[in-house]
Protein backbone atom coordinates (compact mmCIF):
# COMPACT_ATOMS: atom_id res chain seq x y z
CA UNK A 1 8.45 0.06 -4.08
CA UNK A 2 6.71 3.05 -2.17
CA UNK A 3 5.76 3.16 1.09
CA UNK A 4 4.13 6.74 3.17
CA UNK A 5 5.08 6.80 6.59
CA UNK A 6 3.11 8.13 9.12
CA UNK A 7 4.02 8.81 12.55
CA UNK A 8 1.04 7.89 14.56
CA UNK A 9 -0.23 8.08 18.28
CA UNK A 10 -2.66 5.46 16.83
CA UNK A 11 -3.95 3.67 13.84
CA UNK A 12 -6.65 1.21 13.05
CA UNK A 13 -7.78 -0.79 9.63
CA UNK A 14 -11.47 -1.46 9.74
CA UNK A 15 -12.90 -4.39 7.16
CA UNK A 16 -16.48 -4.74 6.79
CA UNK A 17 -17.25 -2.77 10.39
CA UNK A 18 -14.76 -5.14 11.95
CA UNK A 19 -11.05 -3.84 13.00
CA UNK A 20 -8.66 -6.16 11.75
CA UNK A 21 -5.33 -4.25 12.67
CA UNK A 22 -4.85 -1.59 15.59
CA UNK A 23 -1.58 -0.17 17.05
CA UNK A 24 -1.03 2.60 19.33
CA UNK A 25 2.14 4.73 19.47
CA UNK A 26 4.12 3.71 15.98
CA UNK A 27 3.77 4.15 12.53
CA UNK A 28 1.26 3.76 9.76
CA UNK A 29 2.72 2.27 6.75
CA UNK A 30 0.82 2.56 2.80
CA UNK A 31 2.80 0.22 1.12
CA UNK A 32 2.73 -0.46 -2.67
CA UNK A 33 4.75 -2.54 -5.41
CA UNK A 34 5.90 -1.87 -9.01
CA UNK A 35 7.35 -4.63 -11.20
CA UNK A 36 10.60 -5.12 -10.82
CA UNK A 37 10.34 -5.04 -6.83
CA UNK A 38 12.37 -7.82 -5.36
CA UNK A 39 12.95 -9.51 -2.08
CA UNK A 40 16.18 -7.41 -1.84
CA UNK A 41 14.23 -4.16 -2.36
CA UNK A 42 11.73 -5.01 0.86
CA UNK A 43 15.04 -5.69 2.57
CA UNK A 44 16.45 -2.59 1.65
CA UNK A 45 12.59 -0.87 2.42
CA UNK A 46 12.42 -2.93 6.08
CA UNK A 47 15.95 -1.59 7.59
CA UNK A 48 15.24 1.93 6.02
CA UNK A 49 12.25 1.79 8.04
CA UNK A 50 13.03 0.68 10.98
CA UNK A 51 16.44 2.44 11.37
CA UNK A 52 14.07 6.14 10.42
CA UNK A 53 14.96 8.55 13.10
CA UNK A 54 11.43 10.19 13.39
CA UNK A 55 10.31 9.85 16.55
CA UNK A 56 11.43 12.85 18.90
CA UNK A 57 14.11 11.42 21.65
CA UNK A 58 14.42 13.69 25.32
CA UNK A 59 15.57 16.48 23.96
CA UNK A 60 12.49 16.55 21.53
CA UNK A 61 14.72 16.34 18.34
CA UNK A 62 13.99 13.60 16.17
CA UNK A 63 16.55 11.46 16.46
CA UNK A 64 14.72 7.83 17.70
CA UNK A 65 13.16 4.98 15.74
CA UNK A 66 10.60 2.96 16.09
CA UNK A 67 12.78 0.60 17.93
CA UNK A 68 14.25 3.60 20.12
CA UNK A 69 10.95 4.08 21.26
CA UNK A 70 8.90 0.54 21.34
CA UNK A 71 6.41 1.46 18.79
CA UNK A 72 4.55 -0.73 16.56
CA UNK A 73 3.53 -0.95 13.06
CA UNK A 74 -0.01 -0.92 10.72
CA UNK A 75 0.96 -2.31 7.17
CA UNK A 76 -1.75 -1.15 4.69
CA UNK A 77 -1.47 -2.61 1.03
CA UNK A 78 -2.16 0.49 -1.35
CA UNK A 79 -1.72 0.19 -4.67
CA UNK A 80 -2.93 3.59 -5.78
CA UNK A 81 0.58 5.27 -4.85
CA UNK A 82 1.40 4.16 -8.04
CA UNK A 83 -1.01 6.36 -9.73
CA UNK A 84 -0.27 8.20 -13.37
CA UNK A 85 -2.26 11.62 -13.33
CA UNK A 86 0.16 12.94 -16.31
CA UNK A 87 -2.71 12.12 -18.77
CA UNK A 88 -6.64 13.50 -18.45
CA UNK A 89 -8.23 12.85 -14.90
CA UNK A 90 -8.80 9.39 -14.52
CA UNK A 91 -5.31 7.67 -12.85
CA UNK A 92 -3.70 5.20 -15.06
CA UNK A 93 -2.39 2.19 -12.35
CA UNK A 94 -0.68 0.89 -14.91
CA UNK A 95 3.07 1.05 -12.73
CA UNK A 96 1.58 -0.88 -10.20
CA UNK A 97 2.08 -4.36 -9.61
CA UNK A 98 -0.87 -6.85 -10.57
CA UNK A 99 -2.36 -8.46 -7.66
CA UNK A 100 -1.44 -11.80 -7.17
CA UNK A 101 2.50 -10.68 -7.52
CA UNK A 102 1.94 -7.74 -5.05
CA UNK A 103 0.07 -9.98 -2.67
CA UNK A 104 3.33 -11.93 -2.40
CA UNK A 105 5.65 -9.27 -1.48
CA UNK A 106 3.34 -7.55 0.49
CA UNK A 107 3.47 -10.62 2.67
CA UNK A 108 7.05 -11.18 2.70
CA UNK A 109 7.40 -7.65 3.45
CA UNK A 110 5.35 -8.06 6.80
CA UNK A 111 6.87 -10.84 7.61
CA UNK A 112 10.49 -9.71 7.48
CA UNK A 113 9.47 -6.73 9.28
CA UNK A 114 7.39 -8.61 11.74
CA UNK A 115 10.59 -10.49 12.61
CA UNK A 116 12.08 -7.06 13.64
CA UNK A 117 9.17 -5.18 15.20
CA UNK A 118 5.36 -5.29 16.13
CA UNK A 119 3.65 -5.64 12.79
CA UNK A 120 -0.42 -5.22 12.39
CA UNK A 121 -1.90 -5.29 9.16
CA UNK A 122 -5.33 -4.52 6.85
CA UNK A 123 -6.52 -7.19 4.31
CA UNK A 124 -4.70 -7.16 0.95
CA UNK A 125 -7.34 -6.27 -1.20
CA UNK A 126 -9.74 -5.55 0.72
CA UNK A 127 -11.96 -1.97 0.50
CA UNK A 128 -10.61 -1.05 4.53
CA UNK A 129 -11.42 2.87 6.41
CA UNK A 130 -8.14 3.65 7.89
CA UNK A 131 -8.30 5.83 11.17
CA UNK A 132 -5.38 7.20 12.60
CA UNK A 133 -3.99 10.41 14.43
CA UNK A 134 -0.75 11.83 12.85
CA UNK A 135 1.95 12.65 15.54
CA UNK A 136 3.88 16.13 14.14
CA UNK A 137 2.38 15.69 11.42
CA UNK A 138 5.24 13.63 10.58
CA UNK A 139 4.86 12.16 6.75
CA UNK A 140 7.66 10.85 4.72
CA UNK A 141 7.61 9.27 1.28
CA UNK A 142 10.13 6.24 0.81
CA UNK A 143 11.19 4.75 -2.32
CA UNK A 144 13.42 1.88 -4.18
């Protein structure tokens, strides 16, 4: 499992002109699946992420979470982080998971988070424009 956090003042997910997921202060999450991904590894992924100290706290080091600091969360499914470049030009996506396995987790995943925090999301699957403005920039890559 990989997920990119961003540190966001705010993010939106846009589907066919229409926004189907907006947060303000929080994170922007691009979350993607390989096989052998379990429920244990999203629980594993979901406390990692919520516990991140990455949010600045008054003394302007970062040492809050996203719980420290009320934010909320945009889940975007993205299975391109598992992209192979190693051969030609054209990505292989062969690591990722197929769809209708990916789908699953992906769900679980918000929904164990959800549980814990604010959770927005995109459409799995969908072709979405993803507008958001980076806080820092603050960008961290997350894996299991």
């Amino acid at each position: 499992m990989r997920v990119v956090v961003q540190r966001c003042k705010k993010a939106k997910c846009i589907v066919e002109n229409k926004t189907v997921g907006k947060i303000e202060k929080g994170l922007l999450l691009l979350v993607s699946f390989t096989e052998g991904d379990t429920k244990d590894t999203i629980l594993w992924m979901v406390n990692k992420i919520i516990n991140l100290r990455i949010f600045d706290d008054e003394d302007g080091v970062m040492n809050d979470s996203i719980k420290d600091v009320g934010g909320s969360i945009l889940s975007i499914s993205q299975f391109t982080l598992y992209a192979d470049t190693q051969k030609g030009n054209r990505p292989s996506y062969s690591k990722a998971m197929k769809g209708d396995k990916a789908k699953l987790l992906y769900q679980y995943f918000n929904k164990i988070l959800g549980e814990k925090i604010e959770v927005e999301t995109g459409i799995f699957g969908a072709s979405m424009e993803i507008e958001f403005t980076n806080m820092g920039p603050v960008t961290i890559l997350l894996e299991r």
